[in-house]
C-alpha atoms as a PDB file:
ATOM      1  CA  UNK A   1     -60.876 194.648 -80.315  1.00  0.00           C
ATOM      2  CA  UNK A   2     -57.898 195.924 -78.372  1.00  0.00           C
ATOM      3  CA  UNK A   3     -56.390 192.868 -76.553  1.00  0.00           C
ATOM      4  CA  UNK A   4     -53.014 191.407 -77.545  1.00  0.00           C
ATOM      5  CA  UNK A   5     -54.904 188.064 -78.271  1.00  0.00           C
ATOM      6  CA  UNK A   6     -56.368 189.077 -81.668  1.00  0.00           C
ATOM      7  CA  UNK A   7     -53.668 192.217 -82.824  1.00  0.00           C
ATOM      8  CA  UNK A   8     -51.561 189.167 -84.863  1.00  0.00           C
ATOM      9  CA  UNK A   9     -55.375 188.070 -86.868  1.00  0.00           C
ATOM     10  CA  UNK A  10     -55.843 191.571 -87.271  1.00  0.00           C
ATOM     11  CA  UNK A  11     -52.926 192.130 -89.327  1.00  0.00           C
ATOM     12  CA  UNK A  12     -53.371 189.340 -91.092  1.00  0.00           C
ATOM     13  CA  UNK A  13     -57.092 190.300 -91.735  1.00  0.00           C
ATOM     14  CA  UNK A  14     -56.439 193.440 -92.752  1.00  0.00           C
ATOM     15  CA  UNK A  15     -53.043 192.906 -95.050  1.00  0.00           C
ATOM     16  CA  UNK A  16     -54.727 190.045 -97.104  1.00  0.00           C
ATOM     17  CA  UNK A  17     -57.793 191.831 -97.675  1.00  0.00           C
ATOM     18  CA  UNK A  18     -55.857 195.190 -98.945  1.00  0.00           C
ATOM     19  CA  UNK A  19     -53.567 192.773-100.797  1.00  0.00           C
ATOM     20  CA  UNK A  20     -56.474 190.919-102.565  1.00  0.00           C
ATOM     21  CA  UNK A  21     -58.506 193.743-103.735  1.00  0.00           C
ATOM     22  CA  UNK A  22     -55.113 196.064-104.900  1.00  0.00           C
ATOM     23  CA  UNK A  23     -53.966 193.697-106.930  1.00  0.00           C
ATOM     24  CA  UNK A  24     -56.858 193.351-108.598  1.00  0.00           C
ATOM     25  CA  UNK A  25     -56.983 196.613-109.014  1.00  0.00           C
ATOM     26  CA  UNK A  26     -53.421 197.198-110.388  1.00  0.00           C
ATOM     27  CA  UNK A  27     -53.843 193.993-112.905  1.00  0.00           C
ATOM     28  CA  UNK A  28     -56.178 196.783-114.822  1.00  0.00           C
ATOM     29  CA  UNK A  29     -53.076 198.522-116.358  1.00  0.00           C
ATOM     30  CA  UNK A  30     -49.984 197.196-115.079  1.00  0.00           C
ATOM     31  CA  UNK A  31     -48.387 194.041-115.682  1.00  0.00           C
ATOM     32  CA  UNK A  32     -48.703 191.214-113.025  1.00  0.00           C
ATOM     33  CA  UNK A  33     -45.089 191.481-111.080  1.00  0.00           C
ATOM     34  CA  UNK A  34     -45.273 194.971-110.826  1.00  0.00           C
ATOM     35  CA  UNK A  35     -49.041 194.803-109.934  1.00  0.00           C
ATOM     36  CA  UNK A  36     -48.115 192.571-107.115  1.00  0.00           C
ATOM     37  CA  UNK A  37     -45.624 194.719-105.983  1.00  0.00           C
ATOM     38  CA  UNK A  38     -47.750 197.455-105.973  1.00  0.00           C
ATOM     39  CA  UNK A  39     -50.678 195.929-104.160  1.00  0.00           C
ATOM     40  CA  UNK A  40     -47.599 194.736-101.376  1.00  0.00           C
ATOM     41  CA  UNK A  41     -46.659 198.156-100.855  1.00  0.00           C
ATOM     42  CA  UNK A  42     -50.633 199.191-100.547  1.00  0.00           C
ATOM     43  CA  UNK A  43     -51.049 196.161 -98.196  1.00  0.00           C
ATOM     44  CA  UNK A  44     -48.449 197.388 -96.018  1.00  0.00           C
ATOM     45  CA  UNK A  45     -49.072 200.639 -95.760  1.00  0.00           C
ATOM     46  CA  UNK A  46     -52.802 200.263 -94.858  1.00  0.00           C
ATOM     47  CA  UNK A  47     -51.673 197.413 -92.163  1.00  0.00           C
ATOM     48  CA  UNK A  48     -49.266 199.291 -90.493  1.00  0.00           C
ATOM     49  CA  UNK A  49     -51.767 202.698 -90.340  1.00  0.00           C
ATOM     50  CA  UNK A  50     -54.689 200.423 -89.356  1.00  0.00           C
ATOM     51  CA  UNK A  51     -52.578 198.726 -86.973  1.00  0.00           C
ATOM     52  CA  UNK A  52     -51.304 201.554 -84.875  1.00  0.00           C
ATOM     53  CA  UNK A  53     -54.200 203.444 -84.931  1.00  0.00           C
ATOM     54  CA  UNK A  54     -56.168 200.099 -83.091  1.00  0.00           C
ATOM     55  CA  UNK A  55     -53.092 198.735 -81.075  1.00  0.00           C
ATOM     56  CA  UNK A  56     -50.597 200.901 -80.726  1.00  0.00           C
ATOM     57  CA  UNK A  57     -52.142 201.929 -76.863  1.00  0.00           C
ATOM     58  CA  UNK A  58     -51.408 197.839 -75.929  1.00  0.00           C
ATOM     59  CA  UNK A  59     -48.832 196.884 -78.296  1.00  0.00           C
ATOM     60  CA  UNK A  60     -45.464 198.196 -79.026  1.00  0.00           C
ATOM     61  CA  UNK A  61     -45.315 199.576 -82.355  1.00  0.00           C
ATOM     62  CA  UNK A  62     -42.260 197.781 -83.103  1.00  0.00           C
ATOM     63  CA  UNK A  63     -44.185 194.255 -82.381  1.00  0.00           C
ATOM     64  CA  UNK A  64     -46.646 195.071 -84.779  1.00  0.00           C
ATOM     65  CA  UNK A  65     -43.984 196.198 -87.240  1.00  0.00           C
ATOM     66  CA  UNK A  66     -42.560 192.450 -86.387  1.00  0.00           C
ATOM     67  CA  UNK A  67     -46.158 190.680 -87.427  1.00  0.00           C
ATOM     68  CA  UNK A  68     -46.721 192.930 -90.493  1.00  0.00           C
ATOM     69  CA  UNK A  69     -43.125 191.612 -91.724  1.00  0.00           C
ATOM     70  CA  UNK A  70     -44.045 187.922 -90.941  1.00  0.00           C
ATOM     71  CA  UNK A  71     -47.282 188.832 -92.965  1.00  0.00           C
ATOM     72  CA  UNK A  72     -45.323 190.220 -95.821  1.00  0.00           C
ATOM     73  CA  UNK A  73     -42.894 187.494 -95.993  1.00  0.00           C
ATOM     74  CA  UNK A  74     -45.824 184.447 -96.195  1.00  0.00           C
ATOM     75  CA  UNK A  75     -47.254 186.804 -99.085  1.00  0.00           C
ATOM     76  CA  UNK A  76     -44.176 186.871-100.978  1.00  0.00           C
ATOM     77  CA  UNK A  77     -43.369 183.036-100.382  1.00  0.00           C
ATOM     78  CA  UNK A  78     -46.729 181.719-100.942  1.00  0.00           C
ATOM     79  CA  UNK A  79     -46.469 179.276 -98.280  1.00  0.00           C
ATOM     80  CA  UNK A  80     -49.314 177.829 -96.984  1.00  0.00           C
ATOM     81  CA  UNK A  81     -47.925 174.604 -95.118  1.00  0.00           C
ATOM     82  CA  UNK A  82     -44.674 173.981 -93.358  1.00  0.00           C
ATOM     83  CA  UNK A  83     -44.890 170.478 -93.195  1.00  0.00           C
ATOM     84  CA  UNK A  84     -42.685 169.952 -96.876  1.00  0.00           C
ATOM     85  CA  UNK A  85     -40.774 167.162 -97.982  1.00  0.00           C
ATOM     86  CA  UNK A  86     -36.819 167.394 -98.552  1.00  0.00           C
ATOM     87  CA  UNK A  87     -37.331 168.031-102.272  1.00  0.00           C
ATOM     88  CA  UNK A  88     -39.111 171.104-101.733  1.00  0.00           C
ATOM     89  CA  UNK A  89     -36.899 173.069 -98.796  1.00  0.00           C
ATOM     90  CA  UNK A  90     -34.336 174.388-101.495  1.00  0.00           C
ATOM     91  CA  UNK A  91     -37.375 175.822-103.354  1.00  0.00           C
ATOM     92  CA  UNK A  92     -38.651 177.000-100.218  1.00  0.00           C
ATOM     93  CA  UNK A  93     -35.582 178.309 -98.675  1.00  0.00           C
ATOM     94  CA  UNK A  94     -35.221 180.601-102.177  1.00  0.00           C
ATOM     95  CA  UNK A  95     -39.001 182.020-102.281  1.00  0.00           C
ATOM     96  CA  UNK A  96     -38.493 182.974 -98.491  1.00  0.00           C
ATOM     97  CA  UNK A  97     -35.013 184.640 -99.019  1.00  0.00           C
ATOM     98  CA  UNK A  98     -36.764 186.679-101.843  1.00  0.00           C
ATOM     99  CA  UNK A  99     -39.546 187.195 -99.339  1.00  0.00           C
ATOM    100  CA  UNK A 100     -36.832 188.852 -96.666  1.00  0.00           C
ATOM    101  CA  UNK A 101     -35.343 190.436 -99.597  1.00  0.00           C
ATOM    102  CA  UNK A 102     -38.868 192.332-100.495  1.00  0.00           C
ATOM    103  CA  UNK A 103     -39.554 193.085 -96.765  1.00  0.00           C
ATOM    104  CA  UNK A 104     -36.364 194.552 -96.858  1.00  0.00           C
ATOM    105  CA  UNK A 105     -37.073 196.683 -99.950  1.00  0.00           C
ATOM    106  CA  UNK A 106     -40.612 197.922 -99.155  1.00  0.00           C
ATOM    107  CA  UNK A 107     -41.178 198.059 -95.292  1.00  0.00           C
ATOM    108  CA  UNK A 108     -38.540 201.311 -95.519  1.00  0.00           C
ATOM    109  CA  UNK A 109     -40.316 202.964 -97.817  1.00  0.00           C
ATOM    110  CA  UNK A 110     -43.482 202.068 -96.007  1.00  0.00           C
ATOM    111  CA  UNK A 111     -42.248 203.304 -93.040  1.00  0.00           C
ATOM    112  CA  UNK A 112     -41.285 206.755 -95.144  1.00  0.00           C
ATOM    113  CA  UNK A 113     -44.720 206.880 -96.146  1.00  0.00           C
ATOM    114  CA  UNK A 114     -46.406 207.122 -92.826  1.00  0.00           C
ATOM    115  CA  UNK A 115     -44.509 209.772 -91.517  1.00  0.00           C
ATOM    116  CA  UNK A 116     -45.282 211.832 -95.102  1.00  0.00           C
ATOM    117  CA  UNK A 117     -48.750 210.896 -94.297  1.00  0.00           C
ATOM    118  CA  UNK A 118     -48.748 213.193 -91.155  1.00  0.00           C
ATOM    119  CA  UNK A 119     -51.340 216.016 -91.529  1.00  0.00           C
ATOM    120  CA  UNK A 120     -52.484 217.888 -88.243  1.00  0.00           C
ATOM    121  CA  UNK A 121     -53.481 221.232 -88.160  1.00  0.00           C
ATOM    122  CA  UNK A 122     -50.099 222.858 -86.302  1.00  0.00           C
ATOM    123  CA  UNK A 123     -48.816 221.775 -89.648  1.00  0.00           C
ATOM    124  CA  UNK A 124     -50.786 223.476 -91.688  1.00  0.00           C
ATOM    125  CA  UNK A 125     -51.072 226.570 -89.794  1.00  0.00           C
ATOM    126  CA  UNK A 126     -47.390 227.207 -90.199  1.00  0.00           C
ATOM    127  CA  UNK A 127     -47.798 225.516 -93.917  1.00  0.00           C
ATOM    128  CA  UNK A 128     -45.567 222.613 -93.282  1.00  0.00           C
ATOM    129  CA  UNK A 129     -45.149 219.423 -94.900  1.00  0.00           C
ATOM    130  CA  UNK A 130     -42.545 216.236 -94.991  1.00  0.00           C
ATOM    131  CA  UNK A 131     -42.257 215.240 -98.829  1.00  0.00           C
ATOM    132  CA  UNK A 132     -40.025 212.148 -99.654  1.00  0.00           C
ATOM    133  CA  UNK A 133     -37.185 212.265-101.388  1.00  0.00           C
ATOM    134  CA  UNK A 134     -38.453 211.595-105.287  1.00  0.00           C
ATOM    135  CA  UNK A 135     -40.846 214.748-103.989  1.00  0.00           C
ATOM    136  CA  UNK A 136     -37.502 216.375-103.866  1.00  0.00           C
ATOM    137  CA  UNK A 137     -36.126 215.595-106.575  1.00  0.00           C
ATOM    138  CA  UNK A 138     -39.202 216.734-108.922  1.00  0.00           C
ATOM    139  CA  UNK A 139     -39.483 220.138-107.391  1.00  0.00           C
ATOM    140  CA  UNK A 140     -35.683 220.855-107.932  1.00  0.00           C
ATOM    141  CA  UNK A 141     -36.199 219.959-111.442  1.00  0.00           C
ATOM    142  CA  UNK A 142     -38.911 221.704-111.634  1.00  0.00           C
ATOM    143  CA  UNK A 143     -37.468 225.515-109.856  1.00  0.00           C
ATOM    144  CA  UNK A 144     -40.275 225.286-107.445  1.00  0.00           C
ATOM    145  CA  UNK A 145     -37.816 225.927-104.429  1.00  0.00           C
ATOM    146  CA  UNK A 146     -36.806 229.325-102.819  1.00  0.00           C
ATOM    147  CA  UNK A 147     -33.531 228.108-101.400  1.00  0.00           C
ATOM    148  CA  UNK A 148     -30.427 229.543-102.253  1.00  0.00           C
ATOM    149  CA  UNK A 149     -28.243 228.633-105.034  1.00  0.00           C
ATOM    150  CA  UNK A 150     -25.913 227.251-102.238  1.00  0.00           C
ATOM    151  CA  UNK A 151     -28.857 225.311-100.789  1.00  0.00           C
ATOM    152  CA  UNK A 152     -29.897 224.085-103.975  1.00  0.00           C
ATOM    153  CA  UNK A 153     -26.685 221.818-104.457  1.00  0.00           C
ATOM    154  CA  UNK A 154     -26.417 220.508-101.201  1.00  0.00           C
ATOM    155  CA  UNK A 155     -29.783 218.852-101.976  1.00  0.00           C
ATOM    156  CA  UNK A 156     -29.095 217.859-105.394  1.00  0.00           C
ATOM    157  CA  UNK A 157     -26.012 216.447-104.440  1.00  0.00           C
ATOM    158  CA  UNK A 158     -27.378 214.561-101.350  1.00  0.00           C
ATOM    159  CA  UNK A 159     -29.293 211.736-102.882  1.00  0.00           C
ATOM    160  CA  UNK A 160     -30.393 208.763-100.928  1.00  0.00           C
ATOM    161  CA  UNK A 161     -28.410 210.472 -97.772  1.00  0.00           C
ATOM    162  CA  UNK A 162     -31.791 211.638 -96.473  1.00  0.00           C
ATOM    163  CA  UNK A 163     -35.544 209.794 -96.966  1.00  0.00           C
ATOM    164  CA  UNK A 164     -37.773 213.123 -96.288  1.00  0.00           C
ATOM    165  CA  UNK A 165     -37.059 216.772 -96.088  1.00  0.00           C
ATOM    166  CA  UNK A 166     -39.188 219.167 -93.745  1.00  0.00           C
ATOM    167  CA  UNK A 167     -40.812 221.635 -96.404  1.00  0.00           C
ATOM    168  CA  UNK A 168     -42.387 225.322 -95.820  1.00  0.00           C
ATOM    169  CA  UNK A 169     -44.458 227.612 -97.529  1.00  0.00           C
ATOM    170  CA  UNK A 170     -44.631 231.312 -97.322  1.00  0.00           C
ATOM    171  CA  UNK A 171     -46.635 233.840 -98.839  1.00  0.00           C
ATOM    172  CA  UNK A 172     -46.458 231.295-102.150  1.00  0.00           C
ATOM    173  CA  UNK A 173     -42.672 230.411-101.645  1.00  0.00           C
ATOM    174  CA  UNK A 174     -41.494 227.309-101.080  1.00  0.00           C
ATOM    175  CA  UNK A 175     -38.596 226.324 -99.374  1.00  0.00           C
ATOM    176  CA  UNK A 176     -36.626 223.150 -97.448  1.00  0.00           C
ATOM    177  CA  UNK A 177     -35.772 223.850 -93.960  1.00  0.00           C
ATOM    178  CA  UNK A 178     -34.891 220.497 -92.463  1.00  0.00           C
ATOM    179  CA  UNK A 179     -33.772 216.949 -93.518  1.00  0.00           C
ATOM    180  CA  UNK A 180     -35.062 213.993 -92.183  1.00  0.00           C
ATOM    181  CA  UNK A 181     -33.947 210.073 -92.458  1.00  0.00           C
ATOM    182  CA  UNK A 182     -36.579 207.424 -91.439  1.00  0.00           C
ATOM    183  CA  UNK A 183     -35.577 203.880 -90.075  1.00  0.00           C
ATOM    184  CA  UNK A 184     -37.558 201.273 -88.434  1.00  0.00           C
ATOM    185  CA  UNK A 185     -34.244 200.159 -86.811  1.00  0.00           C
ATOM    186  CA  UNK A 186     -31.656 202.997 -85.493  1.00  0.00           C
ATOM    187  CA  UNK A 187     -28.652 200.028 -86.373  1.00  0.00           C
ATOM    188  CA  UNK A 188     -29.609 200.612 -90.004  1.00  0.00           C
ATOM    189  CA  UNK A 189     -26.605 201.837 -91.559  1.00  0.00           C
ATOM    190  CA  UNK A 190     -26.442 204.126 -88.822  1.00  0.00           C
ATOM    191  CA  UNK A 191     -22.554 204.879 -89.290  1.00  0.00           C
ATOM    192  CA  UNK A 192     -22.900 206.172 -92.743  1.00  0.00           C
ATOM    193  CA  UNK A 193     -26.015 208.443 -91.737  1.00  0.00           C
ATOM    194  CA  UNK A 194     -24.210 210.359 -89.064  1.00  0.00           C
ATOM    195  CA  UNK A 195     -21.784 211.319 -91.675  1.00  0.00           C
ATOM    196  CA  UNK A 196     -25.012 212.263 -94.067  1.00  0.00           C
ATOM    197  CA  UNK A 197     -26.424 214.416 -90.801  1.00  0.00           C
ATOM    198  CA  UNK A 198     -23.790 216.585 -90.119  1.00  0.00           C
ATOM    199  CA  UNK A 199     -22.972 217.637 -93.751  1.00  0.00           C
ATOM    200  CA  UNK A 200     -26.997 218.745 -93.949  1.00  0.00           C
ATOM    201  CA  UNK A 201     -26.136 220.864 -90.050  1.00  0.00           C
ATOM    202  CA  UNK A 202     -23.248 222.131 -91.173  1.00  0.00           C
ATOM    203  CA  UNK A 203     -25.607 223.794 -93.572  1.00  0.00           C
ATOM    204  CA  UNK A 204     -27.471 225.360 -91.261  1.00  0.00           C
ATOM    205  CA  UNK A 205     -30.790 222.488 -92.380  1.00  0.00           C
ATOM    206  CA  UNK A 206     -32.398 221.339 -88.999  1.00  0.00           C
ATOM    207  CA  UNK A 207     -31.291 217.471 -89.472  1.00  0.00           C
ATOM    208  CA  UNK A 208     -33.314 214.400 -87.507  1.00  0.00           C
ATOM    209  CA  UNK A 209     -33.899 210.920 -87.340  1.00  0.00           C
ATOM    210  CA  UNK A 210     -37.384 208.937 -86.814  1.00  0.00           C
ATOM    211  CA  UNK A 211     -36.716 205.468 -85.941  1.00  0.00           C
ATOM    212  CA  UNK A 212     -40.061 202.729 -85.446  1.00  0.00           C
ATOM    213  CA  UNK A 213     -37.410 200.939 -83.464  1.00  0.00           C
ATOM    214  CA  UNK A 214     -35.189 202.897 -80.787  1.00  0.00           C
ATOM    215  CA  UNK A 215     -33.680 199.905 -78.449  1.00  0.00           C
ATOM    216  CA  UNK A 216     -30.247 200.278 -79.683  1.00  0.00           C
ATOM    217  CA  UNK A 217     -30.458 203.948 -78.614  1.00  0.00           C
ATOM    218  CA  UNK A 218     -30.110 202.063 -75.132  1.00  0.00           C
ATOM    219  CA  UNK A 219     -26.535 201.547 -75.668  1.00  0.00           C
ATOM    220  CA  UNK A 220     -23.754 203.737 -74.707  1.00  0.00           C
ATOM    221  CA  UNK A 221     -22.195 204.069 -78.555  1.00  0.00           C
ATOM    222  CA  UNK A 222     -25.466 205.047 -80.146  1.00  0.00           C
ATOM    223  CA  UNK A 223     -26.254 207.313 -77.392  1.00  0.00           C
ATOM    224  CA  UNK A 224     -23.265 209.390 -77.784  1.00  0.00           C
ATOM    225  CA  UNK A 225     -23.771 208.981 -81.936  1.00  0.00           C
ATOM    226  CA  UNK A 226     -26.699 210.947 -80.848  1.00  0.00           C
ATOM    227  CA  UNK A 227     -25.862 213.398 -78.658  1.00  0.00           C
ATOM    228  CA  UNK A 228     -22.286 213.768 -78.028  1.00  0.00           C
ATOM    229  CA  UNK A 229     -19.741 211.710 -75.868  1.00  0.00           C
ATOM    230  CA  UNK A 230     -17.473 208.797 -76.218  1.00  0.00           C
ATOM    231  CA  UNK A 231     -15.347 209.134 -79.145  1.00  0.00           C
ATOM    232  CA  UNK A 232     -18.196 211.671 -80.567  1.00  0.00           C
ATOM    233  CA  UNK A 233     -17.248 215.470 -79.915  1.00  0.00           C
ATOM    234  CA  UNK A 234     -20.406 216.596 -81.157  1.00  0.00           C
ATOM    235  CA  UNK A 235     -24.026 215.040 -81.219  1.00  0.00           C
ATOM    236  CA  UNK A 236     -24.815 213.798 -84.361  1.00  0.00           C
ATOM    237  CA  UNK A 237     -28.070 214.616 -85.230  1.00  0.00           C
ATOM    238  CA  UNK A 238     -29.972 217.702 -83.755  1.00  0.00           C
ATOM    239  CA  UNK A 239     -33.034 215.523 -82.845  1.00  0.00           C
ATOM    240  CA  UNK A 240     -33.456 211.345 -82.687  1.00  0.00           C
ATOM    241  CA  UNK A 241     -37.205 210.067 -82.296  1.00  0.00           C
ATOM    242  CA  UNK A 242     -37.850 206.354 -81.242  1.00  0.00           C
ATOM    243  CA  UNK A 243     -41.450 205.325 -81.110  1.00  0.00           C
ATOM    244  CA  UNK A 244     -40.395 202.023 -79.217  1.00  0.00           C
ATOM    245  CA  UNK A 245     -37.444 200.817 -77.766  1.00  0.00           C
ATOM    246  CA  UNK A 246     -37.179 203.486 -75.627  1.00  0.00           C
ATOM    247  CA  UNK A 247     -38.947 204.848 -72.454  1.00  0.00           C
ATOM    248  CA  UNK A 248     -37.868 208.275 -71.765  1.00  0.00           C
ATOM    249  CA  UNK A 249     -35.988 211.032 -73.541  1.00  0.00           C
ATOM    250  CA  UNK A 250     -32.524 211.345 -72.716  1.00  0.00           C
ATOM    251  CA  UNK A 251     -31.345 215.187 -74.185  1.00  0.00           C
ATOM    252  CA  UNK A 252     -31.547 214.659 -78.152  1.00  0.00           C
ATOM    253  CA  UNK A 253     -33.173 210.987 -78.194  1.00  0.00           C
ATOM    254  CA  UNK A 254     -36.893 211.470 -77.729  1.00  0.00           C
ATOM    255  CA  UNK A 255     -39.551 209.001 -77.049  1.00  0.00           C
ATOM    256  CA  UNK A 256     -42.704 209.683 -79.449  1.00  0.00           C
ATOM    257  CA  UNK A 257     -46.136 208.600 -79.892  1.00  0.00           C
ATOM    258  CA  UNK A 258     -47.398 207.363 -82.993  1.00  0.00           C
ATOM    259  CA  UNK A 259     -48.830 210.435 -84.304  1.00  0.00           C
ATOM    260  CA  UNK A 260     -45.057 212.173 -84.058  1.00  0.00           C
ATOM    261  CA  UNK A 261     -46.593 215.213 -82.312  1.00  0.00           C
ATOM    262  CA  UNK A 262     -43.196 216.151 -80.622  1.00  0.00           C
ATOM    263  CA  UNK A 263     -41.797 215.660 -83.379  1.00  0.00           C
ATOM    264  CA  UNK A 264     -43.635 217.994 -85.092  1.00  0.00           C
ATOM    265  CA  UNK A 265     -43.454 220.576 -82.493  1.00  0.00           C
ATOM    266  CA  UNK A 266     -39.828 220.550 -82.765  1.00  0.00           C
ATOM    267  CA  UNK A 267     -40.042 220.635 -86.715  1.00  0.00           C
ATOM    268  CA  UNK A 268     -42.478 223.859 -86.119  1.00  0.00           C
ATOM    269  CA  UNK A 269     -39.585 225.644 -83.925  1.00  0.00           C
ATOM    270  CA  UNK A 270     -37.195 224.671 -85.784  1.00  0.00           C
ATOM    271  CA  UNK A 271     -38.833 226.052 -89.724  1.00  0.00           C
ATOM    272  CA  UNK A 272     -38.990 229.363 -87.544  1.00  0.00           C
ATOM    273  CA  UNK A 273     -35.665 229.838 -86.232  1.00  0.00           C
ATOM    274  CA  UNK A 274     -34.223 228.773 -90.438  1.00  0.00           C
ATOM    275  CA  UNK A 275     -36.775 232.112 -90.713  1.00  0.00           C
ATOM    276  CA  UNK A 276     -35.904 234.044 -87.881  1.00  0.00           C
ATOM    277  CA  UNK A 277     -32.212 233.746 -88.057  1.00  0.00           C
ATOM    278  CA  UNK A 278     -30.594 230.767 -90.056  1.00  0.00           C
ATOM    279  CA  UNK A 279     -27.333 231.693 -88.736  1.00  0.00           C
ATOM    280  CA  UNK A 280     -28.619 230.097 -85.517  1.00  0.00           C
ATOM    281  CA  UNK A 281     -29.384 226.682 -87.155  1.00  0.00           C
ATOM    282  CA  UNK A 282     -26.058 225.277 -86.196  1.00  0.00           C
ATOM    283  CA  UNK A 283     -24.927 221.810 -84.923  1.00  0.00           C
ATOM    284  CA  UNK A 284     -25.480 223.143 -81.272  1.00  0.00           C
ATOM    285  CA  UNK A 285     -28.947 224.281 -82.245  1.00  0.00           C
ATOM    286  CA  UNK A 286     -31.775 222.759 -80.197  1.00  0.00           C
ATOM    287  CA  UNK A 287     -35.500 222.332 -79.895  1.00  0.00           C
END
């Protein structure tokens, strides 16, 4: 099956079929919109998984990302055939503009997904996990964490400025060691998240990015965003992973397969040294 010849029918394939038989499933006890939007979400998440784990050896993972959008996008906009008359392209131009509009919405939090998915057994030997953000929120609410009072309102008062947080458990007790913010494009708002990164180093939480989509980390500005240089003093982030766009790492930007395993080795050395000796978690810090 692994030729680039069928990957595009695959996706299709495999996206429709999820998409079908989900929403037919959410219909039971949810009403239709947010059944749909549901089943979408289930769609692309089992698309992008299936996906990688057939093509990702012959084709980028950011070109599959490309045809799962596409995919998406003729879901939303129900369209069928092109060939339309002039009476219909205003109707057509606002379905696919809400189609952008939900790729937009839901391939993030796709994206977010997969690398919460990631289960191997280094992680669970050292008890580690990558919850999501509403994950987060429910175990602060709930006391679960053993962070410090200190700790504890940094990530209350953080928000949306981070998409997963690096969790580990000891002897029963919880606690967050790292913070982590997923994009499938590094341009994404990539000014404001720098910003976001360095308050979480400055305390002493290993911070990281995973990006689907790494070219821009090609250019000089994000480069030094990243690691230090230009008009940057200091690198930005203590670790950047691209799983395309890039083919070599280049000191904090790391090239990454699609199972993240450096990724998790680094998130592994880095839940040790928060143990070992926090005070050591600083902006300079490194894998």
């Amino acid at each position: 099956m692994n030729n680039n010849s069928d990957y595009f029918a695959f996706c299709k394939k495999t996206y429709t079929k999820t998409w079908q038989e989900e929403y037919l499933i959410e219909c039971h006890d949810k009403k239709p919109q947010t059944a749909k939007l549901a089943a979408q979400r289930k769609a692309i998440d089992k698309t992008l998984v299936e996906s990688l784990l057939h093509y990702s050896n012959v084709i980028s993972e950011d070109e599959i990302w490309k045809n799962i959008s596409l995919i998406h996008k003729l879901n939303v906009a129900n369209l069928s055939d092109f060939d339309i008359s002039e009476e219909m392209q205003a109707d057509v131009l606002e379905r696919c503009l809400s189609a952008h509009q939900s790729w937009i919405k839901t391939s993030g939090h796709s994206f977010e997904r997969y690398i919460a998915s990631i289960d191997n057994q280094e992680l669970q030997e050292n008890e580690i996990k990558f919850i999501l953000q509403s994950d987060l929120t429910k175990m602060i609410k709930a006391g679960s964490l053993t962070n410090t009072f200190d700790d504890i309102i940094g990530l209350s008062s953080w928000g949306k400025d981070f998409d997963l947080y690096a969790i580990q458990s000891i002897h029963g007790d919880v606690h967050v060691f790292g913070c982590i913010q997923s994009k499938t494009s590094i341009r994404d708002r990539v000014g404001r998240d720098v910003t976001f990164s360095k308050n979480a180093m400055e305390g002493l939480f290993w911070s990281v990015a995973v990006t689907l989509d790494g070219s821009f980390l090609n250019m000089d500005e994000f480069k030094h965003m990243v690691n230090g240089g230009g008009s940057y003093s200091l690198n930005g982030w203590h670790g950047m992973y691209a799983m395309s766009g890039i083919t070599e790492n280049n000191d904090r930007i790391y090239k990454v397969n699609d199972t993240l395993d450096l990724f998790v080795q680094h998130a592994i050395k880095a839940a040790k040294q928060f143990i070992a000796d926090r005070r050591m978690l600083t902006t300079t810090w490194k894998a």
